[in-house]
N, C-alpha and C. Protein backbone atom coordinates (compact mmCIF):
# COMPACT_ATOMS: atom_id res chain seq x y z
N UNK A 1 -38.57 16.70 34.30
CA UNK A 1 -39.34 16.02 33.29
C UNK A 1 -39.07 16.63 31.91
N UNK A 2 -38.99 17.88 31.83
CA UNK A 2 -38.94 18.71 30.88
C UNK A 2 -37.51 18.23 30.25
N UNK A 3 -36.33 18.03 30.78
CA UNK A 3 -35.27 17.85 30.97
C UNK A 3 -34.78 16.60 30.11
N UNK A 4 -35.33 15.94 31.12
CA UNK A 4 -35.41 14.04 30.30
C UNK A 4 -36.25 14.17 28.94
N UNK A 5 -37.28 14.83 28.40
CA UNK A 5 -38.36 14.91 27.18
C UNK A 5 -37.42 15.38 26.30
N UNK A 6 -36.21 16.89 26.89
CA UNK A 6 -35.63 17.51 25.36
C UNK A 6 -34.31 16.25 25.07
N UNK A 7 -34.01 15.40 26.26
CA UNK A 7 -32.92 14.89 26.09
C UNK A 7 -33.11 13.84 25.11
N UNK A 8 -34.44 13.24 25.34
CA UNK A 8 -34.51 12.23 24.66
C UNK A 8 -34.88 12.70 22.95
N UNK A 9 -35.59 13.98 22.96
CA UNK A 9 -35.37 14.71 21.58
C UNK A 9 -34.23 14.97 20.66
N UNK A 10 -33.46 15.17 21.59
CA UNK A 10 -32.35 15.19 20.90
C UNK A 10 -31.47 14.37 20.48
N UNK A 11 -31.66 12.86 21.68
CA UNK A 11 -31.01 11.77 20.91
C UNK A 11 -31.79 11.29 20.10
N UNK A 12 -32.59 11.14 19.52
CA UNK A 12 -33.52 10.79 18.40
C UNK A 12 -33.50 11.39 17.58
N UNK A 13 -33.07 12.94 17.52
CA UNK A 13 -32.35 13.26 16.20
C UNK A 13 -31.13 13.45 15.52
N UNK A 14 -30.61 13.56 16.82
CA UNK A 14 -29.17 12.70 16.20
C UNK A 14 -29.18 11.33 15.57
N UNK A 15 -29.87 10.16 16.58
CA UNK A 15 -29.87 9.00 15.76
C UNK A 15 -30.32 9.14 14.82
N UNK A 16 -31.83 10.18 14.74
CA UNK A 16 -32.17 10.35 12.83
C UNK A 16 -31.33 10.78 11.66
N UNK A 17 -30.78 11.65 11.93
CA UNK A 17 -29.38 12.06 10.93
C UNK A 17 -28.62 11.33 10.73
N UNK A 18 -27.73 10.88 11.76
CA UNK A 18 -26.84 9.36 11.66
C UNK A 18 -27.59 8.15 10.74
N UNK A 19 -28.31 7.84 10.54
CA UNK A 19 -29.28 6.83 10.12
C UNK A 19 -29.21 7.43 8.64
N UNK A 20 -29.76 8.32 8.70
CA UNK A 20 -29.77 9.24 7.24
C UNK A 20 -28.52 9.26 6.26
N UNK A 21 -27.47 9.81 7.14
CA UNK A 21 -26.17 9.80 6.54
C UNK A 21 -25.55 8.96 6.09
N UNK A 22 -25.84 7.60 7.24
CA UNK A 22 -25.31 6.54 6.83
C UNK A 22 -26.03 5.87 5.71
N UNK A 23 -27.11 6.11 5.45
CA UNK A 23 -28.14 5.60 4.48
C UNK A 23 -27.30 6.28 3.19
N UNK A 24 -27.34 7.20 3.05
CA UNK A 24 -26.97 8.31 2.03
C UNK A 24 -25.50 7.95 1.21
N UNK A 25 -24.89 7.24 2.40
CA UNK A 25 -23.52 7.25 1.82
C UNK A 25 -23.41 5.59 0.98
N UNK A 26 -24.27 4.91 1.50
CA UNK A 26 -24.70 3.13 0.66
C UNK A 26 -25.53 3.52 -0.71
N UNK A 27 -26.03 4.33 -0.69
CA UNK A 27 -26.81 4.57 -2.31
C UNK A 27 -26.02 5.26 -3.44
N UNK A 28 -26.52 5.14 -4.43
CA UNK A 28 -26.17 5.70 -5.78
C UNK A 28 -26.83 6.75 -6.74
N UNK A 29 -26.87 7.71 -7.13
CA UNK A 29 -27.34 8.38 -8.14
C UNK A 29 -28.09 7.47 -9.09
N UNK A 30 -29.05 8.02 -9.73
CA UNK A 30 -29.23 7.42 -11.07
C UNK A 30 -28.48 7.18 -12.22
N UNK A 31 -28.47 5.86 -12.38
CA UNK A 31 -27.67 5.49 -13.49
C UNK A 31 -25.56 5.40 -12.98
N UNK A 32 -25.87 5.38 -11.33
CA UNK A 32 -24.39 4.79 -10.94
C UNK A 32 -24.75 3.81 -9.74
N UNK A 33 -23.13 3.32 -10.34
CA UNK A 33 -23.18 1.47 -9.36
C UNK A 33 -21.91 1.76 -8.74
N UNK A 34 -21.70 0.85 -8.06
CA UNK A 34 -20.32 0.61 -7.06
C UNK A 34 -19.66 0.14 -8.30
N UNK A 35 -18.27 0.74 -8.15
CA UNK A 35 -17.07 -0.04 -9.06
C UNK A 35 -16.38 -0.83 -7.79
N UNK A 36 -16.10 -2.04 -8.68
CA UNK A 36 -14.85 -2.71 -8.02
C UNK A 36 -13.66 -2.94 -8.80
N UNK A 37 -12.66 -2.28 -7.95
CA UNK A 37 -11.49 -2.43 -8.09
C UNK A 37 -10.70 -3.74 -8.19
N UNK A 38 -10.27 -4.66 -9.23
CA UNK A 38 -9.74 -5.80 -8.76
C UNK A 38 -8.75 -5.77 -7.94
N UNK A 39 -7.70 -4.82 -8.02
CA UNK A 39 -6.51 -4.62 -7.78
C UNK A 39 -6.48 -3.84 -6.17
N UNK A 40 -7.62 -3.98 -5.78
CA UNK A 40 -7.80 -2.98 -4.11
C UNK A 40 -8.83 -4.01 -3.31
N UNK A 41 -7.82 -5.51 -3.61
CA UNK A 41 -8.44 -6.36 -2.49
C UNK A 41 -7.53 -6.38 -1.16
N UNK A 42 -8.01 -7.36 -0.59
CA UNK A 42 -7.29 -7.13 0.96
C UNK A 42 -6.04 -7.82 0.68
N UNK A 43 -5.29 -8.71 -0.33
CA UNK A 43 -3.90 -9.02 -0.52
C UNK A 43 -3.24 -8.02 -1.27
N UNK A 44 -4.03 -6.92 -1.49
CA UNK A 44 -3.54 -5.76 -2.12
C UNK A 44 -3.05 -4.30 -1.09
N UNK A 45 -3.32 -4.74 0.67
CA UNK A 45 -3.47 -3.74 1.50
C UNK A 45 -1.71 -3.81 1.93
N UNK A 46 -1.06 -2.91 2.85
CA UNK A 46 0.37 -2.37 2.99
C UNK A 46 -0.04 -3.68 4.18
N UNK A 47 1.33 -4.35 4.81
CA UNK A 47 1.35 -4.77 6.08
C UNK A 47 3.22 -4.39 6.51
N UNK A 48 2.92 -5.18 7.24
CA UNK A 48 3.96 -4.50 8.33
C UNK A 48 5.64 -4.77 7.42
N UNK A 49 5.50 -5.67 6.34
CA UNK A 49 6.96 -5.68 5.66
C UNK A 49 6.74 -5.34 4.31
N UNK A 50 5.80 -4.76 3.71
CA UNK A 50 5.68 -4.19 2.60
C UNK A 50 4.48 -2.84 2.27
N UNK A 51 4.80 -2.06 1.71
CA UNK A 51 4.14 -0.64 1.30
C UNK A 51 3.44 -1.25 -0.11
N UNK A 52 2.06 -0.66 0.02
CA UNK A 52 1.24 -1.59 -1.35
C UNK A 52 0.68 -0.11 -1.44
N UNK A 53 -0.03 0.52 -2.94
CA UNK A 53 -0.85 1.14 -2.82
C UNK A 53 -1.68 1.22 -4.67
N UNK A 54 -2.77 1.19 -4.66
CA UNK A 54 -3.88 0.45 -5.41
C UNK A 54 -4.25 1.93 -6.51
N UNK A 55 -4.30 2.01 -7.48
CA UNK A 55 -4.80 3.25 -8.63
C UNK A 55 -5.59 2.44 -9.80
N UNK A 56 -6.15 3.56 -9.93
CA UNK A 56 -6.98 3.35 -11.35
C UNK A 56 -6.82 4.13 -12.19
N UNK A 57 -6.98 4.51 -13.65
CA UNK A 57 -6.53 5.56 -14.44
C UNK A 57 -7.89 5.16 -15.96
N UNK A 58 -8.24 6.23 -16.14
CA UNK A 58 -9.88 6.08 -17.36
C UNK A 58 -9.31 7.14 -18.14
N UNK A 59 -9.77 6.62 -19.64
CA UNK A 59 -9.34 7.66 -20.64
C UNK A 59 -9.97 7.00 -21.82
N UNK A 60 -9.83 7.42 -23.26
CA UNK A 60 -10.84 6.96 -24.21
C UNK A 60 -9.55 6.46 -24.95
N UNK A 61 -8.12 6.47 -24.51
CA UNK A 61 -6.67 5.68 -24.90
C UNK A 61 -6.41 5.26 -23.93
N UNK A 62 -6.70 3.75 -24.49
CA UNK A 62 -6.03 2.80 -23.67
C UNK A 62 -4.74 2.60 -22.86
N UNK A 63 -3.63 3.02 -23.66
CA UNK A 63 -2.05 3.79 -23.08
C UNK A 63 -2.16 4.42 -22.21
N UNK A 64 -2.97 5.55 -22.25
CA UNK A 64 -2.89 7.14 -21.57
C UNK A 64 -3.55 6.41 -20.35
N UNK A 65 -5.09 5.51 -20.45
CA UNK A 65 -5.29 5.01 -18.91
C UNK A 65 -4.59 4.17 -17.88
N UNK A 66 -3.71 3.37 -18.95
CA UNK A 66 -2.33 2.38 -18.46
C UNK A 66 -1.34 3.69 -17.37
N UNK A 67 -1.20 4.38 -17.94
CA UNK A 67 -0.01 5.94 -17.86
C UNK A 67 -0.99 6.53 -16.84
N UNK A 68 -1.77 6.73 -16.50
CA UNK A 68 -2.51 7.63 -15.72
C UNK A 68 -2.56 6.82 -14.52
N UNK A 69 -3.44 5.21 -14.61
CA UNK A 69 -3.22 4.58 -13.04
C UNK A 69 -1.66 4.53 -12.91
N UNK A 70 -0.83 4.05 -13.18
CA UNK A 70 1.07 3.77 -13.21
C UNK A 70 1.01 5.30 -12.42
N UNK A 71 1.13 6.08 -12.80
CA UNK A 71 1.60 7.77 -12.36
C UNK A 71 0.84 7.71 -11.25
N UNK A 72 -0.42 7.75 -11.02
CA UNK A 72 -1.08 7.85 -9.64
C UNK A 72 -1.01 7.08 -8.47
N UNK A 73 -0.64 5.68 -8.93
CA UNK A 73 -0.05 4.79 -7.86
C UNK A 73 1.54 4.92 -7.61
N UNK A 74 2.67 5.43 -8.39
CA UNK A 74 3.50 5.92 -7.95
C UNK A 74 3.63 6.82 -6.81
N UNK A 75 2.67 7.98 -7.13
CA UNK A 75 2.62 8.93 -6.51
C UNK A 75 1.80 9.02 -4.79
N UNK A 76 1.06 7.81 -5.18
CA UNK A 76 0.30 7.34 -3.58
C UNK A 76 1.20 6.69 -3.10
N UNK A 77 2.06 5.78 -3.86
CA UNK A 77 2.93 5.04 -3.05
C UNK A 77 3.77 5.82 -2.46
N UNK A 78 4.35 6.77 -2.78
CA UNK A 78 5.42 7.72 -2.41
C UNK A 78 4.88 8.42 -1.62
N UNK A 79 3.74 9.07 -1.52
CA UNK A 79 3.43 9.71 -0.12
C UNK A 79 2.71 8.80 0.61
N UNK A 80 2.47 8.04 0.51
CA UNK A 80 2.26 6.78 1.84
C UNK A 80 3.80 6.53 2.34
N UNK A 81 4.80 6.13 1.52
CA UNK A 81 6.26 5.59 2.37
C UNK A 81 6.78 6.98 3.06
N UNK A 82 6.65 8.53 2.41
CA UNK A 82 7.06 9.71 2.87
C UNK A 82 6.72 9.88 3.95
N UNK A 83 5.67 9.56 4.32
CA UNK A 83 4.40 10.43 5.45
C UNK A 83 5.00 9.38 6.40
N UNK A 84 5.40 8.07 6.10
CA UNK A 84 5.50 6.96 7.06
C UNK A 84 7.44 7.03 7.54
N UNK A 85 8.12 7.95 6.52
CA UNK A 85 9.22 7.60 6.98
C UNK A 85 9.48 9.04 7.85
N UNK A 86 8.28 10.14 7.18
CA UNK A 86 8.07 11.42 7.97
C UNK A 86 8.37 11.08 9.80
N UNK A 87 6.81 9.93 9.90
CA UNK A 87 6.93 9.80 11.40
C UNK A 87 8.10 9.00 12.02
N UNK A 88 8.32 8.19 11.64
CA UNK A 88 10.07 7.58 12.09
C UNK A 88 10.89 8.51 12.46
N UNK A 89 11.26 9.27 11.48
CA UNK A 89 12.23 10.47 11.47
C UNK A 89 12.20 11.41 12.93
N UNK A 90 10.53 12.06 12.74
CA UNK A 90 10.02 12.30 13.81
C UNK A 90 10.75 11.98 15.32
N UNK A 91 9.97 11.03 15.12
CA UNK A 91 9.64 10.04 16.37
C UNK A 91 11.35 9.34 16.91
N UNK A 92 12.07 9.09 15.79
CA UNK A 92 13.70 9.04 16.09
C UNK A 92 14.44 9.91 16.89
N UNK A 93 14.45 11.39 15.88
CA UNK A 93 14.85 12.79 16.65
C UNK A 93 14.29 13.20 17.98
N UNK A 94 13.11 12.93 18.06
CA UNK A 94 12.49 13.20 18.65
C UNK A 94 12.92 12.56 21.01
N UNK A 95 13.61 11.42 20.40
CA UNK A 95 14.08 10.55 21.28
C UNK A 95 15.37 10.80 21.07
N UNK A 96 16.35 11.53 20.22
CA UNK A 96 17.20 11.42 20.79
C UNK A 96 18.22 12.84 21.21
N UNK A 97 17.44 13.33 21.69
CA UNK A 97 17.60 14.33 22.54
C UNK A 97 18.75 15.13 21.71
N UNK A 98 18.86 15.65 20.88
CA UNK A 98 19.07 16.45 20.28
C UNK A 98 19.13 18.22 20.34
N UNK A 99 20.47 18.77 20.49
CA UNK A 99 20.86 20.48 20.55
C UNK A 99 19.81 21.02 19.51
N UNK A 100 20.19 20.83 18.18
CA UNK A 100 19.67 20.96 17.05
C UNK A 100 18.69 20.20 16.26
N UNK A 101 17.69 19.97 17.06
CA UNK A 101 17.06 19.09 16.26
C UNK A 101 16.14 19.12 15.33
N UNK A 102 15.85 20.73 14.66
CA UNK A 102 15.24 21.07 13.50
C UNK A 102 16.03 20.87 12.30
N UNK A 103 17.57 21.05 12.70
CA UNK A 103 18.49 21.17 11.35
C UNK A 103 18.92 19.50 11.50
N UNK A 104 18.82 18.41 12.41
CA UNK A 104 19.09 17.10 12.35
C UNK A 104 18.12 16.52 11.50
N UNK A 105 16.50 16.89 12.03
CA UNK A 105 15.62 16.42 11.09
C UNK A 105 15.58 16.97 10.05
N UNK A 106 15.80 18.05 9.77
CA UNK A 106 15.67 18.70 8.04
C UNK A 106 16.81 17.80 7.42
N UNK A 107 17.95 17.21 7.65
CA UNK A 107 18.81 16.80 7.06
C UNK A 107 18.16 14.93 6.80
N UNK A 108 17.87 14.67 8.04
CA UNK A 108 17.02 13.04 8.00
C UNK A 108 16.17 13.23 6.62
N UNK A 109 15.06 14.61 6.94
CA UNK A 109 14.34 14.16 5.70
C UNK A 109 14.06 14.50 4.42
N UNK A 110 15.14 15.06 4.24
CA UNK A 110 15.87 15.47 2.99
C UNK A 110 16.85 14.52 2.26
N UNK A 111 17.49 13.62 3.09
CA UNK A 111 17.80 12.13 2.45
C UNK A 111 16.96 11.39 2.61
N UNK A 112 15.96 11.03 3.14
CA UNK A 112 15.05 10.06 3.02
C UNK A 112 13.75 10.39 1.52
N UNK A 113 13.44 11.62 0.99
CA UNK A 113 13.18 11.88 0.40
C UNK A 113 13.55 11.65 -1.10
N UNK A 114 15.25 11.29 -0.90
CA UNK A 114 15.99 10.82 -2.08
C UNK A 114 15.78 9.34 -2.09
N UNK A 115 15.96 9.08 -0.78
CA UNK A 115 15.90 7.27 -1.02
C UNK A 115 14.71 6.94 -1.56
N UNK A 116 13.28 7.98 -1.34
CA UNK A 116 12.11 6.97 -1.28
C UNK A 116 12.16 7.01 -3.18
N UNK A 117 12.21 8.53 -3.44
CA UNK A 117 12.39 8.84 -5.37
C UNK A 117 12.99 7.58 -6.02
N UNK A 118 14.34 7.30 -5.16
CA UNK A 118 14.92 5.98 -6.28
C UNK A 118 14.35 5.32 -5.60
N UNK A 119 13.79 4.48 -4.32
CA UNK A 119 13.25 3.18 -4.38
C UNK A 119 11.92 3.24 -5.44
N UNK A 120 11.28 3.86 -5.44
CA UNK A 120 9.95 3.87 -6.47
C UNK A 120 10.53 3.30 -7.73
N UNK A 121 12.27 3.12 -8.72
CA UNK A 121 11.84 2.34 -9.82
C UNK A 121 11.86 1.55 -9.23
N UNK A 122 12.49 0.57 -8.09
CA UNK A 122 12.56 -0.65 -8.00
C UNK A 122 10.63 -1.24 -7.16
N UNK A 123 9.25 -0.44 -7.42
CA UNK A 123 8.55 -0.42 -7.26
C UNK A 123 8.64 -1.86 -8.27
N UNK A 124 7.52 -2.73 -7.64
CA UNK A 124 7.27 -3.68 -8.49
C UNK A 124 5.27 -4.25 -8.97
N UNK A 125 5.31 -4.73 -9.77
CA UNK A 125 3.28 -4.07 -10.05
C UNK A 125 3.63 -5.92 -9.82
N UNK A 126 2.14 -5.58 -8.53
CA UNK A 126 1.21 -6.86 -8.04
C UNK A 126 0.03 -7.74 -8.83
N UNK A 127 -0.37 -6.81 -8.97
CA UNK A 127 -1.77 -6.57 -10.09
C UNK A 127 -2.11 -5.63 -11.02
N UNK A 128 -2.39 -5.96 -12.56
CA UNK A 128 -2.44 -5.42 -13.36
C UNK A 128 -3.95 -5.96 -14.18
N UNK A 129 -5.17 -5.22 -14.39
CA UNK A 129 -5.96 -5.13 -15.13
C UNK A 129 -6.30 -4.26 -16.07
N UNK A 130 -7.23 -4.81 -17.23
CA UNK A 130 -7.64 -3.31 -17.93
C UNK A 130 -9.36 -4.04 -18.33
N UNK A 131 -9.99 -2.84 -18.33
CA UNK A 131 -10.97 -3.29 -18.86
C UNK A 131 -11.80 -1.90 -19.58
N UNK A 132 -12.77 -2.38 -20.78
CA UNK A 132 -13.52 -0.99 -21.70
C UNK A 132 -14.78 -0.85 -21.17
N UNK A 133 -15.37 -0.06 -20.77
CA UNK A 133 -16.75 0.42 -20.41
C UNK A 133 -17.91 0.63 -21.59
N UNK A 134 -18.63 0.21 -21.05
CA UNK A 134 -19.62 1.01 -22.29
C UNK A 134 -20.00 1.70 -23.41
N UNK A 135 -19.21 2.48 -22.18
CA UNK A 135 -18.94 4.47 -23.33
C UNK A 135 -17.50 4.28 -23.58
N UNK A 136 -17.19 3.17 -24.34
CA UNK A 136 -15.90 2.95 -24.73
C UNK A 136 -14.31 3.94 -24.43
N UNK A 137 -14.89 3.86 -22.98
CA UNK A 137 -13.47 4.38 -22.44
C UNK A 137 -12.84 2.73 -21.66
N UNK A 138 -11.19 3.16 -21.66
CA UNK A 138 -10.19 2.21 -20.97
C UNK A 138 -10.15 2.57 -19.69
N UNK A 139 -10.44 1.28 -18.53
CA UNK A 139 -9.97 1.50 -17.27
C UNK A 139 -8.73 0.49 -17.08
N UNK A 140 -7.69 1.11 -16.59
CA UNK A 140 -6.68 0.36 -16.25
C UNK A 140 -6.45 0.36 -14.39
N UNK A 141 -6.34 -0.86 -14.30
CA UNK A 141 -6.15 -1.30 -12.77
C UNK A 141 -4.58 -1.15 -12.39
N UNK A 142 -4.18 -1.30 -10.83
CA UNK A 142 -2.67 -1.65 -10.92
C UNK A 142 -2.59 -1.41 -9.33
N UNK A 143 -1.71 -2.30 -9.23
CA UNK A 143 -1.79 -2.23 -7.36
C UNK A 143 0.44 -2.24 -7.61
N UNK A 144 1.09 -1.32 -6.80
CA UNK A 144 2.42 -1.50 -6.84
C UNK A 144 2.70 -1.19 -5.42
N UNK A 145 4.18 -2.23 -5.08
CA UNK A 145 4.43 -2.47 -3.99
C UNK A 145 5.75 -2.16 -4.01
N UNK A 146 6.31 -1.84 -2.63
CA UNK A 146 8.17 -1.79 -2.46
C UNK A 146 8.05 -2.93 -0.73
N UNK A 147 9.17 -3.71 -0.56
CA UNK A 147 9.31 -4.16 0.48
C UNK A 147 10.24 -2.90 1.27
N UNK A 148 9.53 -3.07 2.48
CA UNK A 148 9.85 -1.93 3.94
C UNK A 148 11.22 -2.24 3.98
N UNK A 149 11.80 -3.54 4.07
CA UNK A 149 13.29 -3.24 4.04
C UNK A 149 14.21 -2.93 3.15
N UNK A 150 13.69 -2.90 2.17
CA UNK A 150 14.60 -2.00 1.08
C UNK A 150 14.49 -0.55 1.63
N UNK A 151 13.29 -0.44 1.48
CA UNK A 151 12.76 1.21 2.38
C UNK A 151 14.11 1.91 3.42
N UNK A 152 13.99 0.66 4.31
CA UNK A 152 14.84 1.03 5.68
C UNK A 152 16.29 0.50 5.04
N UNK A 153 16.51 -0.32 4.24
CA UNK A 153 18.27 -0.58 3.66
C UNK A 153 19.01 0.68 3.19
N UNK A 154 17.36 1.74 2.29
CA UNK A 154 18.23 2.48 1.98
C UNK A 154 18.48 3.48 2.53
N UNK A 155 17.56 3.96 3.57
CA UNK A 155 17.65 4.90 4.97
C UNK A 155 18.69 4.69 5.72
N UNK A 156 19.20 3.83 5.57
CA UNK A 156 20.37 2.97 6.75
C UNK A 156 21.82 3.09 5.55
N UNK A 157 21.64 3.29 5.21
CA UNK A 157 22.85 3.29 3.49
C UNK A 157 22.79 4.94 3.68
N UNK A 158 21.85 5.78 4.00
CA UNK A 158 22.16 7.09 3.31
C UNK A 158 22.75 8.00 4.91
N UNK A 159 22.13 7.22 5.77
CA UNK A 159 21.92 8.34 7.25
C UNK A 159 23.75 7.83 7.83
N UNK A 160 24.18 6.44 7.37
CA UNK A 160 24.84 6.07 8.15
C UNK A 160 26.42 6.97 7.59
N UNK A 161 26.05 6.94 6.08
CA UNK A 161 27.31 7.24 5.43
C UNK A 161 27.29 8.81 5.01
N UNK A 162 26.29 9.56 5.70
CA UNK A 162 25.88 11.21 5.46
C UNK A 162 27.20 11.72 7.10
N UNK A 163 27.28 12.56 6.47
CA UNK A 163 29.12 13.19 6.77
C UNK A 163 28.11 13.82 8.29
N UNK A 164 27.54 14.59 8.15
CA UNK A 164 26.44 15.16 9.47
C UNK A 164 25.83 14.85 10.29
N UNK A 165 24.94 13.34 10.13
CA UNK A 165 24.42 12.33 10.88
C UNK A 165 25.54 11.13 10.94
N UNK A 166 26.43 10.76 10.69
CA UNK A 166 27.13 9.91 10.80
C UNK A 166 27.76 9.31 12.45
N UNK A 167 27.70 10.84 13.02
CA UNK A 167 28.10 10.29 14.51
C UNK A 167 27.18 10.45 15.43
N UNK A 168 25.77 10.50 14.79
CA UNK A 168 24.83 10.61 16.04
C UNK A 168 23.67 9.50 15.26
N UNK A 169 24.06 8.98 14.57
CA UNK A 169 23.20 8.15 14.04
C UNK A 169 22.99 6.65 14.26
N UNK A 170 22.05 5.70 14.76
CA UNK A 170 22.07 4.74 15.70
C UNK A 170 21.19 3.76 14.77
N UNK A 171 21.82 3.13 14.23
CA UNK A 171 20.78 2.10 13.47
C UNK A 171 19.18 1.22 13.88
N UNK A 172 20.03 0.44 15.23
CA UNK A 172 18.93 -0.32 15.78
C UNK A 172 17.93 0.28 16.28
N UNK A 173 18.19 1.55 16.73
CA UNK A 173 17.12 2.95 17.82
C UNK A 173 16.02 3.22 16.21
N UNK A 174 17.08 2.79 15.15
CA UNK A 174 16.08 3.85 13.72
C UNK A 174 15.57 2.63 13.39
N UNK A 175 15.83 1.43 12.89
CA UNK A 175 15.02 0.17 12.96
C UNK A 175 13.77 0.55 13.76
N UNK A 176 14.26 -0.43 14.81
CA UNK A 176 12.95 -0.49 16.29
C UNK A 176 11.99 0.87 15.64
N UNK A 177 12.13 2.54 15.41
CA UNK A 177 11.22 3.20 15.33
C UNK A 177 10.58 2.93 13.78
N UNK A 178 11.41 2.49 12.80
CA UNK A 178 10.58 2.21 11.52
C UNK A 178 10.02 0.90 11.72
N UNK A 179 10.51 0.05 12.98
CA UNK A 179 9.40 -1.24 12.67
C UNK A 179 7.88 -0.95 13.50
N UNK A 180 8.20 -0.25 14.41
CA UNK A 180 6.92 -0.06 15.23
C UNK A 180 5.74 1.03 14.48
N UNK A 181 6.82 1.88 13.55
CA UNK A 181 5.61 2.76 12.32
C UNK A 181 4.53 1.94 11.56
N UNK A 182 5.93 0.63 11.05
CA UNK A 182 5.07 -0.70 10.09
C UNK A 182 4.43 -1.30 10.69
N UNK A 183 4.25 -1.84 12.09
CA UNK A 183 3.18 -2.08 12.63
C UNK A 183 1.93 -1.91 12.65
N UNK A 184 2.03 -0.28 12.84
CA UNK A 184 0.63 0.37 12.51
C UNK A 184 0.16 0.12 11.22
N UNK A 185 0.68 -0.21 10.01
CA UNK A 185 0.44 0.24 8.72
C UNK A 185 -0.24 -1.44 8.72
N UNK A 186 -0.11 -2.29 9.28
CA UNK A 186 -0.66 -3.19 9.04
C UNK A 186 -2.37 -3.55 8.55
N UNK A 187 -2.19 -3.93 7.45
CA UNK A 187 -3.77 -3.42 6.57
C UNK A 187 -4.35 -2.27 6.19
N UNK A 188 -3.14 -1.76 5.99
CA UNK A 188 -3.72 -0.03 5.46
C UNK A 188 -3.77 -0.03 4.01
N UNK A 189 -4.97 0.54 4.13
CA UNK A 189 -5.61 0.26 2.49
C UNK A 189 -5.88 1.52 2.03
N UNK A 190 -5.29 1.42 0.15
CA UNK A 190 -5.36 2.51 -0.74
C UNK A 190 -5.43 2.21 -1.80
């Protein structure tokens, strides 16, 4: 009896905290509201043939907030495609049974690292807003995207024609693992 009384004590305060927390995290301070992002709607999320990723940038110069979201969505975009061409790479080596396969992957992602740097100019902006606040600062919006197969054109351009990976390097095996990464990425939002 005793047993069943603390059990049920204790799920009741767990559900009380949970309840709490979740309460806690829907409210606002005094004198703050939810911002919405125009540029971080759901046609703004990554899917399985394109890398999207959403910034904002505030400053009391309008330029400098233009320059601040631009730089920060570069920089999300690039470690969203990194982290994503990270696991490919991975997950490639990883399957193909490999002597050396710390110095195979250090070499994978050390050119893929170059490809993703130059695909970012050919980054292209989806959505672009600006708007002034109150306290007369500039918010600038901006959502920028690269299509996945440029991504993988140029992974496939660098691995195929690299003097080291050239004879252990298997296109369709590296496809198939970068399409099943983009899979996952389907509606991944930033």
């Amino acid at each position: 009896m005793k047993r069943n009384y603390l059990i049920a004590l204790s799920l009741i305060a767990v559900l009380s905290l949970t309840g709490i927390t979740l309460n806690s995290c829907r409210t606002f301070g005094p004198g703050e509201t939810k911002t919405k992002n125009p540029c971080a709607k759901k046609k703004h999320r990554s899917t399985r043939t394109t890398f999207r990723y959403s910034s904002f940038g505030e400053s009391r110069n309008e330029s400098i907030s233009k320059k601040m979201a631009m730089s920060e969505a570069r920089a999300g975009l690039a470690s969203l495609i990194n982290s994503t061409v990270k696991s490919v790479t991975d997950n490639y080596v990883k399957s193909g049974n490999y002597e050396n396969a710390e110095e195979v992957m250090s070499n994978y992602q050390g050119l893929a690292r170059e490809v993703v740097n130059q695909s970012l100019m050919g980054s292209r902006v989806i959505c672009e807003k600006s708007s002034r606040t109150k306290q007369g600062t500039y918010k600038h919006y901006i959502c920028l995207e690269i299509k996945a197969k440029d991504i993988l054109y140029g992974l496939d351009n660098r691995y195929a024609n690299n003097a080291v990976l050239k004879s252990d390097y298997n296109y369709e095996r590296f496809r198939r693992a970068f399409e099943r990464e983009m899979d996952r990425m389907e509606g991944f939002y930033y």
